[in-house]
PDB file of N, CA and C in Angstrom:
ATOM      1  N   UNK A   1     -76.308 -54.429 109.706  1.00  0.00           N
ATOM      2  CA  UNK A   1     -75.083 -54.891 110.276  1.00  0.00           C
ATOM      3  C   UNK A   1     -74.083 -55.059 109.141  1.00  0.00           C
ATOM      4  N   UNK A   2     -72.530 -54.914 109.582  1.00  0.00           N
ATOM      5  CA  UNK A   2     -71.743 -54.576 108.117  1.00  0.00           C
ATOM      6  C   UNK A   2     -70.851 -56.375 109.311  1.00  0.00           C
ATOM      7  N   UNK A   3     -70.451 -56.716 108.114  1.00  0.00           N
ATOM      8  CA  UNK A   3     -69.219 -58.110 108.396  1.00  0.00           C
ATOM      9  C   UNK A   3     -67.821 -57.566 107.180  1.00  0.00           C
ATOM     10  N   UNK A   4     -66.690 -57.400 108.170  1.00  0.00           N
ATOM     11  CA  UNK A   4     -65.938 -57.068 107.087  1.00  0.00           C
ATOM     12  C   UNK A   4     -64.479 -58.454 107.386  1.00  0.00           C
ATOM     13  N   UNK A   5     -64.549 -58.793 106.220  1.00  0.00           N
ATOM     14  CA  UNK A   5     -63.655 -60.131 106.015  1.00  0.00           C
ATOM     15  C   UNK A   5     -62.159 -59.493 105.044  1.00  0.00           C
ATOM     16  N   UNK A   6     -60.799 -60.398 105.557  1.00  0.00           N
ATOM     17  CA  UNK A   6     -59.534 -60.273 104.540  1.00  0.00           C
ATOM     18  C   UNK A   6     -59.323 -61.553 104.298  1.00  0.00           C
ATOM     19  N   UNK A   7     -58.988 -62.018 103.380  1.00  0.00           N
ATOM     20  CA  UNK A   7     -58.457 -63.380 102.758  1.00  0.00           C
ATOM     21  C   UNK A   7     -57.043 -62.972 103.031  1.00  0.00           C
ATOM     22  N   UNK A   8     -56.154 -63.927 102.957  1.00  0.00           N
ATOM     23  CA  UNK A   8     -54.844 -64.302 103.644  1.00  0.00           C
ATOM     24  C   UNK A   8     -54.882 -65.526 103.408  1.00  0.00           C
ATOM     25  N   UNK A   9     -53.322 -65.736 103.784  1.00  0.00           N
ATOM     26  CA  UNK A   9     -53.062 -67.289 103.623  1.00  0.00           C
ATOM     27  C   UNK A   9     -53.406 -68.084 104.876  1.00  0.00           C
ATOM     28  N   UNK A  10     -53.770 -68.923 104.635  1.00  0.00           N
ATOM     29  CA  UNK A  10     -54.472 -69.487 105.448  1.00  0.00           C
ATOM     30  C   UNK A  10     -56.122 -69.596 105.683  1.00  0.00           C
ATOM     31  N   UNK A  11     -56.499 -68.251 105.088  1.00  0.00           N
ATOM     32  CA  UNK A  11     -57.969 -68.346 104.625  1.00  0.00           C
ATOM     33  C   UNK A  11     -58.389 -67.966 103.352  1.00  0.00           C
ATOM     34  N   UNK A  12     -58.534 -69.119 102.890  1.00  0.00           N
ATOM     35  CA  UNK A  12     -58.738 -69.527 101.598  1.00  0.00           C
ATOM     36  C   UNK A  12     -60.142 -69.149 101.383  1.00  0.00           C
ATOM     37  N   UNK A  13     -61.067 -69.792 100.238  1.00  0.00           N
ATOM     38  CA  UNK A  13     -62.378 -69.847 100.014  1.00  0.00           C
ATOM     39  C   UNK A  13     -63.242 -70.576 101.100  1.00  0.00           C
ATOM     40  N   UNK A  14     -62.517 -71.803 101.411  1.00  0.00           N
ATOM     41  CA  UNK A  14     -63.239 -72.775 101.814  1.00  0.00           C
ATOM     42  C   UNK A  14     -63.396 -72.524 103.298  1.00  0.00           C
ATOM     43  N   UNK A  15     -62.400 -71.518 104.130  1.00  0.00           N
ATOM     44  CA  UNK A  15     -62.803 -71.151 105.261  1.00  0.00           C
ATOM     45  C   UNK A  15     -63.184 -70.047 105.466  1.00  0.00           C
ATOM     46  N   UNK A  16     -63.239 -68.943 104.631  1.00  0.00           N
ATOM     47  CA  UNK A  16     -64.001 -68.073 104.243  1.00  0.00           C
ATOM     48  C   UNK A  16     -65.331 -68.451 104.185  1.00  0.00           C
ATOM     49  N   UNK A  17     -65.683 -69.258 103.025  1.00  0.00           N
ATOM     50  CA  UNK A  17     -67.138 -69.687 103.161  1.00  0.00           C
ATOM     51  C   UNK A  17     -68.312 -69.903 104.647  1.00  0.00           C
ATOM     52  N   UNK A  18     -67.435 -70.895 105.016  1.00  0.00           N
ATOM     53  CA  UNK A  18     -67.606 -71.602 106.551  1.00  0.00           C
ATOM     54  C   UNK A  18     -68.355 -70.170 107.393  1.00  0.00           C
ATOM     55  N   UNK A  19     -67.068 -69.448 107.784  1.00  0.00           N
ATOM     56  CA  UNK A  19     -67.634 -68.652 108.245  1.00  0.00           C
ATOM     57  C   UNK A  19     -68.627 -67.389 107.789  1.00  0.00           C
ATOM     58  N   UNK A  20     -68.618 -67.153 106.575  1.00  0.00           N
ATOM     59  CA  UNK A  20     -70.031 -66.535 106.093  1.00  0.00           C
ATOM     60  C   UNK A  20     -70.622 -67.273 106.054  1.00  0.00           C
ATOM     61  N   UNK A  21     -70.622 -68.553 106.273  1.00  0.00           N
ATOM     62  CA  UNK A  21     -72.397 -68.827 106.598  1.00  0.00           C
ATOM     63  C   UNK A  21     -72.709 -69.148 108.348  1.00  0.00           C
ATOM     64  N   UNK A  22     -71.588 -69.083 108.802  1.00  0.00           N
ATOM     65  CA  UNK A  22     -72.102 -69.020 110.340  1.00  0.00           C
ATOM     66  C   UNK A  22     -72.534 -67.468 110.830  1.00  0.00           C
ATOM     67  N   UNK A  23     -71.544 -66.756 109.798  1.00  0.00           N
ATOM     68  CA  UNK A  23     -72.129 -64.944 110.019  1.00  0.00           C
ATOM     69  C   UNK A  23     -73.572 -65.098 109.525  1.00  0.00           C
ATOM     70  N   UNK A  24     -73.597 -65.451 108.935  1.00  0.00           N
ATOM     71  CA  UNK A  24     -75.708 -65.307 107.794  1.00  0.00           C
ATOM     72  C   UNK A  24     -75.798 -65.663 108.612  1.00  0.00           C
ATOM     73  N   UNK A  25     -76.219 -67.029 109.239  1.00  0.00           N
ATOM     74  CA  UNK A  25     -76.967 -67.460 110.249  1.00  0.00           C
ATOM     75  C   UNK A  25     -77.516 -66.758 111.420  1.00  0.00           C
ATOM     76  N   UNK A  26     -76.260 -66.157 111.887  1.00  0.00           N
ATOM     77  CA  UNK A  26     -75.930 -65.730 113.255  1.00  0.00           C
ATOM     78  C   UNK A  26     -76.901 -64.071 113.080  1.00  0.00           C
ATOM     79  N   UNK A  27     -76.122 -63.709 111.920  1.00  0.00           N
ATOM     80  CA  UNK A  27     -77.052 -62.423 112.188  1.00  0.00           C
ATOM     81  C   UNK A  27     -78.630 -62.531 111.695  1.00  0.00           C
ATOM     82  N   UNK A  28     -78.620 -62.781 110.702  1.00  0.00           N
ATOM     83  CA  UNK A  28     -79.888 -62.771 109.607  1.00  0.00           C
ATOM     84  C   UNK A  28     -81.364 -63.708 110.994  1.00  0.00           C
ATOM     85  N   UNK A  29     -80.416 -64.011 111.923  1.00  0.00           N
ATOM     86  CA  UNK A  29     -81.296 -64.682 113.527  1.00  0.00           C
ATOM     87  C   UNK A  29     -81.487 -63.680 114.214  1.00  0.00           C
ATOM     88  N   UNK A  30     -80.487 -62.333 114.336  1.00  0.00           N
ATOM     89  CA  UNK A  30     -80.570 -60.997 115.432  1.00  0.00           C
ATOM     90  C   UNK A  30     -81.820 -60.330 114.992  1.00  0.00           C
ATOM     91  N   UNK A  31     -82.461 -60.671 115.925  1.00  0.00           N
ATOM     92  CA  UNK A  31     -84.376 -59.894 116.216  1.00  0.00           C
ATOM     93  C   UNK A  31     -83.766 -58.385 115.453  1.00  0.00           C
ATOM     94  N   UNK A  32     -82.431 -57.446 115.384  1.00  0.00           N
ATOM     95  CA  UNK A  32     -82.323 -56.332 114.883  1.00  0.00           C
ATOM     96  C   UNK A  32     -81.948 -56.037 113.580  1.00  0.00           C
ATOM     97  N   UNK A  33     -81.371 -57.096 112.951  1.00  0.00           N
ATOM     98  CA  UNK A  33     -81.036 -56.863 112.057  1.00  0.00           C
ATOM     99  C   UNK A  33     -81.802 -57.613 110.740  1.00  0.00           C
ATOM    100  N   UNK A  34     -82.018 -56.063 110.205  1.00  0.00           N
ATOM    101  CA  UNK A  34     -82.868 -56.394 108.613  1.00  0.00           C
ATOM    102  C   UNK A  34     -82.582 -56.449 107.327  1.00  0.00           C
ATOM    103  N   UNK A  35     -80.755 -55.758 107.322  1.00  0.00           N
ATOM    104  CA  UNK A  35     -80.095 -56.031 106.305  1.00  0.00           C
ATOM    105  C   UNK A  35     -78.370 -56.588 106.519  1.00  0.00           C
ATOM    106  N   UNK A  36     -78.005 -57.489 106.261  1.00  0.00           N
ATOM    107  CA  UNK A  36     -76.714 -57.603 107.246  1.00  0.00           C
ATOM    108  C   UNK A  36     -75.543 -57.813 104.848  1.00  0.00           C
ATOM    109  N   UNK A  37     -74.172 -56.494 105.169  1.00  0.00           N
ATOM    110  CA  UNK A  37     -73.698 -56.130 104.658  1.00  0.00           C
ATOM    111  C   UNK A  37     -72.319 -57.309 104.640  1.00  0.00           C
ATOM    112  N   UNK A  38     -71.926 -58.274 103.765  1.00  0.00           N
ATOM    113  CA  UNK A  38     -70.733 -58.645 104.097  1.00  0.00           C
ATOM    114  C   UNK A  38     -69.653 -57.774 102.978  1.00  0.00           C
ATOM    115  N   UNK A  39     -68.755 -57.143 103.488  1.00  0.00           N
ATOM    116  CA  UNK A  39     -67.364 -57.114 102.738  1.00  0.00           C
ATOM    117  C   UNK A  39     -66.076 -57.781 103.037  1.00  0.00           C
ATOM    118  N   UNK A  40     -65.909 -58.321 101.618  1.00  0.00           N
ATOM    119  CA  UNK A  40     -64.637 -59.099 101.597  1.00  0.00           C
ATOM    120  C   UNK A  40     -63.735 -58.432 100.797  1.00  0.00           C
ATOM    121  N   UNK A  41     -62.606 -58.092 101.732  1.00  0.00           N
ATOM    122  CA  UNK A  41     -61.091 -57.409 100.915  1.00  0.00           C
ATOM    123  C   UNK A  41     -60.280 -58.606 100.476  1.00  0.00           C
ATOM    124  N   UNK A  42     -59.982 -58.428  99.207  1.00  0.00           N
ATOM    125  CA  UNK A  42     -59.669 -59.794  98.541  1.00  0.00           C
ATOM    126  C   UNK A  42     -58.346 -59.756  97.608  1.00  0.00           C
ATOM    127  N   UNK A  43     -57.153 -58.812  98.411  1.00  0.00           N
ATOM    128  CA  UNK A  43     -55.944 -58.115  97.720  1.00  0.00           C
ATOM    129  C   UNK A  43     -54.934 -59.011  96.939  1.00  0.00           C
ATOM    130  N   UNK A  44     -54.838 -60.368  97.169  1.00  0.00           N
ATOM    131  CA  UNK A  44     -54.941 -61.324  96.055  1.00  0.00           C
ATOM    132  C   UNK A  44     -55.157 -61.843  95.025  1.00  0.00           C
ATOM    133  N   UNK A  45     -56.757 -61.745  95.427  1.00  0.00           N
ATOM    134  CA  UNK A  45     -57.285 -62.805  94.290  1.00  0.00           C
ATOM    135  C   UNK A  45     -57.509 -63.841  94.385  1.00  0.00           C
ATOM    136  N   UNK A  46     -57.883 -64.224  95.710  1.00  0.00           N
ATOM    137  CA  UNK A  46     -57.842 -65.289  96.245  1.00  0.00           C
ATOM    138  C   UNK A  46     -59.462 -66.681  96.143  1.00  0.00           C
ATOM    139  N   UNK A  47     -59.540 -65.409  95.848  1.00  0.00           N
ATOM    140  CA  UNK A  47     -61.366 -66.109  95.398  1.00  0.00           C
ATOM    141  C   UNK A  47     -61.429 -66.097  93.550  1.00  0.00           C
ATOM    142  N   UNK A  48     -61.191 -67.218  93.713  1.00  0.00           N
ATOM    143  CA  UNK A  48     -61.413 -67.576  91.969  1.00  0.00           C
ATOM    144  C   UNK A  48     -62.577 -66.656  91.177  1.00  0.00           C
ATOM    145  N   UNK A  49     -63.725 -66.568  91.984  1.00  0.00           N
ATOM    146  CA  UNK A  49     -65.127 -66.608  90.908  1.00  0.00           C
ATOM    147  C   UNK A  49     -65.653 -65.137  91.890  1.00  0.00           C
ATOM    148  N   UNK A  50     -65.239 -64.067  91.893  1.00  0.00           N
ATOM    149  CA  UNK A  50     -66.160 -63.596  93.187  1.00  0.00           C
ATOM    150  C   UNK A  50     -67.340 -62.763  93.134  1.00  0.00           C
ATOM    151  N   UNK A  51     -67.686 -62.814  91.675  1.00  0.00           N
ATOM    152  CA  UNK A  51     -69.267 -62.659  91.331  1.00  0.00           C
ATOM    153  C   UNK A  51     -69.920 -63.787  91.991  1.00  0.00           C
ATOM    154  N   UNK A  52     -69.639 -64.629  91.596  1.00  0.00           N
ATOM    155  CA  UNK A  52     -70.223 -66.067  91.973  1.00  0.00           C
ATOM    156  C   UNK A  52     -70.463 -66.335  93.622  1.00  0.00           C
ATOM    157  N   UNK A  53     -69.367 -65.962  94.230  1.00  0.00           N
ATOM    158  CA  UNK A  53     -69.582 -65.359  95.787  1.00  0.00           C
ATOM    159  C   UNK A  53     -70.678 -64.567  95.843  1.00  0.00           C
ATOM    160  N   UNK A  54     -70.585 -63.249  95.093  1.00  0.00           N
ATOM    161  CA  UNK A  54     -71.625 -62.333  95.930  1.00  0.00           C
ATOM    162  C   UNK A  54     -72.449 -62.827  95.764  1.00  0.00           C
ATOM    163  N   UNK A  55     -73.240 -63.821  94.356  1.00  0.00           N
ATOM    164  CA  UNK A  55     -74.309 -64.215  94.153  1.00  0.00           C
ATOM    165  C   UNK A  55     -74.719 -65.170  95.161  1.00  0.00           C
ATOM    166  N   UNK A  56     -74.012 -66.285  95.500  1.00  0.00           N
ATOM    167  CA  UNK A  56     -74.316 -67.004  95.880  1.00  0.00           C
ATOM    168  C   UNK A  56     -74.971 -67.142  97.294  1.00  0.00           C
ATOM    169  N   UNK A  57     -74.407 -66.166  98.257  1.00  0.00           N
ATOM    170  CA  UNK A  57     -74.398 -65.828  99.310  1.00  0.00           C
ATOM    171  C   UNK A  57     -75.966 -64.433  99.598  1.00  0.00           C
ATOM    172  N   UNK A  58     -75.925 -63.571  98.864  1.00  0.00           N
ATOM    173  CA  UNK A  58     -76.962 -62.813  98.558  1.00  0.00           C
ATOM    174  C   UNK A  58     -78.397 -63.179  98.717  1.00  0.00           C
ATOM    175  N   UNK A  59     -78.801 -62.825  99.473  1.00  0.00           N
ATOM    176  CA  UNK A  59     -80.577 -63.722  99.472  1.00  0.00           C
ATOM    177  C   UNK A  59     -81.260 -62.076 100.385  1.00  0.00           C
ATOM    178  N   UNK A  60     -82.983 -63.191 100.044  1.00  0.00           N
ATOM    179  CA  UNK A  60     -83.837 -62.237 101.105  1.00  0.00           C
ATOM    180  C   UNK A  60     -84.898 -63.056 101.387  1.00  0.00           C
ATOM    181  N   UNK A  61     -84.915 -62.945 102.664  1.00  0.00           N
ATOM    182  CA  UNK A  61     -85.810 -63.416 103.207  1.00  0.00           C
ATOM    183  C   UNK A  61     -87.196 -63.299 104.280  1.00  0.00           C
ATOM    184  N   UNK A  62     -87.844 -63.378 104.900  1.00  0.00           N
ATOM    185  CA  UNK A  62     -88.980 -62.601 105.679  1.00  0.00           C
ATOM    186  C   UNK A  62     -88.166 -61.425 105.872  1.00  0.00           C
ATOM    187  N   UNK A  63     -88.463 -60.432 104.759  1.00  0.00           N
ATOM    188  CA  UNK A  63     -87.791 -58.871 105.393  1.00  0.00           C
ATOM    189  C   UNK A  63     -86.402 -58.633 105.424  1.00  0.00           C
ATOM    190  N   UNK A  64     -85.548 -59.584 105.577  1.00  0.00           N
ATOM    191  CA  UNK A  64     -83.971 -59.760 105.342  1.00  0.00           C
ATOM    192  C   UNK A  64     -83.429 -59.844 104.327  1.00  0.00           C
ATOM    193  N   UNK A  65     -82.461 -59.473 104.474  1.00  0.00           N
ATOM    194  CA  UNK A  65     -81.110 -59.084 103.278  1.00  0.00           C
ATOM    195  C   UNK A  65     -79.581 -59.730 103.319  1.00  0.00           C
ATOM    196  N   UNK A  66     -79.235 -59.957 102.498  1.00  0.00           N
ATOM    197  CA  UNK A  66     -77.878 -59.934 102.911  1.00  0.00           C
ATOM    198  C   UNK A  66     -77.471 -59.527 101.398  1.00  0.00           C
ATOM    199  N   UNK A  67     -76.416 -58.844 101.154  1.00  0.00           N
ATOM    200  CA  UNK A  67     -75.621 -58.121 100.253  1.00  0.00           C
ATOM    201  C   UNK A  67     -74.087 -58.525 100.590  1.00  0.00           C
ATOM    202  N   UNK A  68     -73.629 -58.889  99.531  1.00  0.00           N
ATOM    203  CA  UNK A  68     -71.982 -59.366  99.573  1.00  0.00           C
ATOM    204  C   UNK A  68     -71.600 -58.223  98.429  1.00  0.00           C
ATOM    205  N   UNK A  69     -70.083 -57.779  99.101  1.00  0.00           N
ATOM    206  CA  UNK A  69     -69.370 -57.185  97.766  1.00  0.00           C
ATOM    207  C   UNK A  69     -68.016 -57.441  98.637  1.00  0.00           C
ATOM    208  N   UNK A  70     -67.335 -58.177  97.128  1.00  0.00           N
ATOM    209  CA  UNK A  70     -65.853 -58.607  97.198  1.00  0.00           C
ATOM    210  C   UNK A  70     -64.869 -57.698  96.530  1.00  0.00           C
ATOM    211  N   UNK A  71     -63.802 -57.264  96.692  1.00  0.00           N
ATOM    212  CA  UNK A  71     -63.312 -56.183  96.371  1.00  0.00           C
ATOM    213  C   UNK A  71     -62.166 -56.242  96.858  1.00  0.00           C
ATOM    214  N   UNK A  72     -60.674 -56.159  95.676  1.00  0.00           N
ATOM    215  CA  UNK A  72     -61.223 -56.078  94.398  1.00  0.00           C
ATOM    216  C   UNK A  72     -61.547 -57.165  93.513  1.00  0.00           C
ATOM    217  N   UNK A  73     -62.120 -56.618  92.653  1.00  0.00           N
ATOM    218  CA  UNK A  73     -62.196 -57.763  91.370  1.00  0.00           C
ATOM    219  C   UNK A  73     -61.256 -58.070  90.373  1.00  0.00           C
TER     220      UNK A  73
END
């Protein structure tokens, strides 16, 4: 499954965050999905650290994936 996110005003980090982790949840729960893809278009710069994003967010678990790439850097 691909999640594709834009930062804008009004969505900052902190509601950005929020909702990638209700997306992880939500999918990384779908009986179908075994790798779920987030991209964040980030034409700002709006994310201070966004290595630190992909890392942070990035996991695996029974068989699951999740992969973040923020872009650009």
């Amino acid at each position: 499954m691909i999640v594709v996110k834009k930062t804008r005003q009004g969505m900052g980090p902190k509601v950005l965050f929020d909702q990638m982790s209700v997306d992880v949840q939500r999918y990384m729960n779908h009986p179908d999905c075994r790798t779920l893809i987030c991209f964040i278009y980030d034409p700002e710069g709006r994310i201070g650290n966004p290595k630190a994003v992909e890392t942070g967010f990035a996991r695996a678990e029974n068989g699951r994936h999740v992969e973040v790439l923020i872009s650009p850097k």
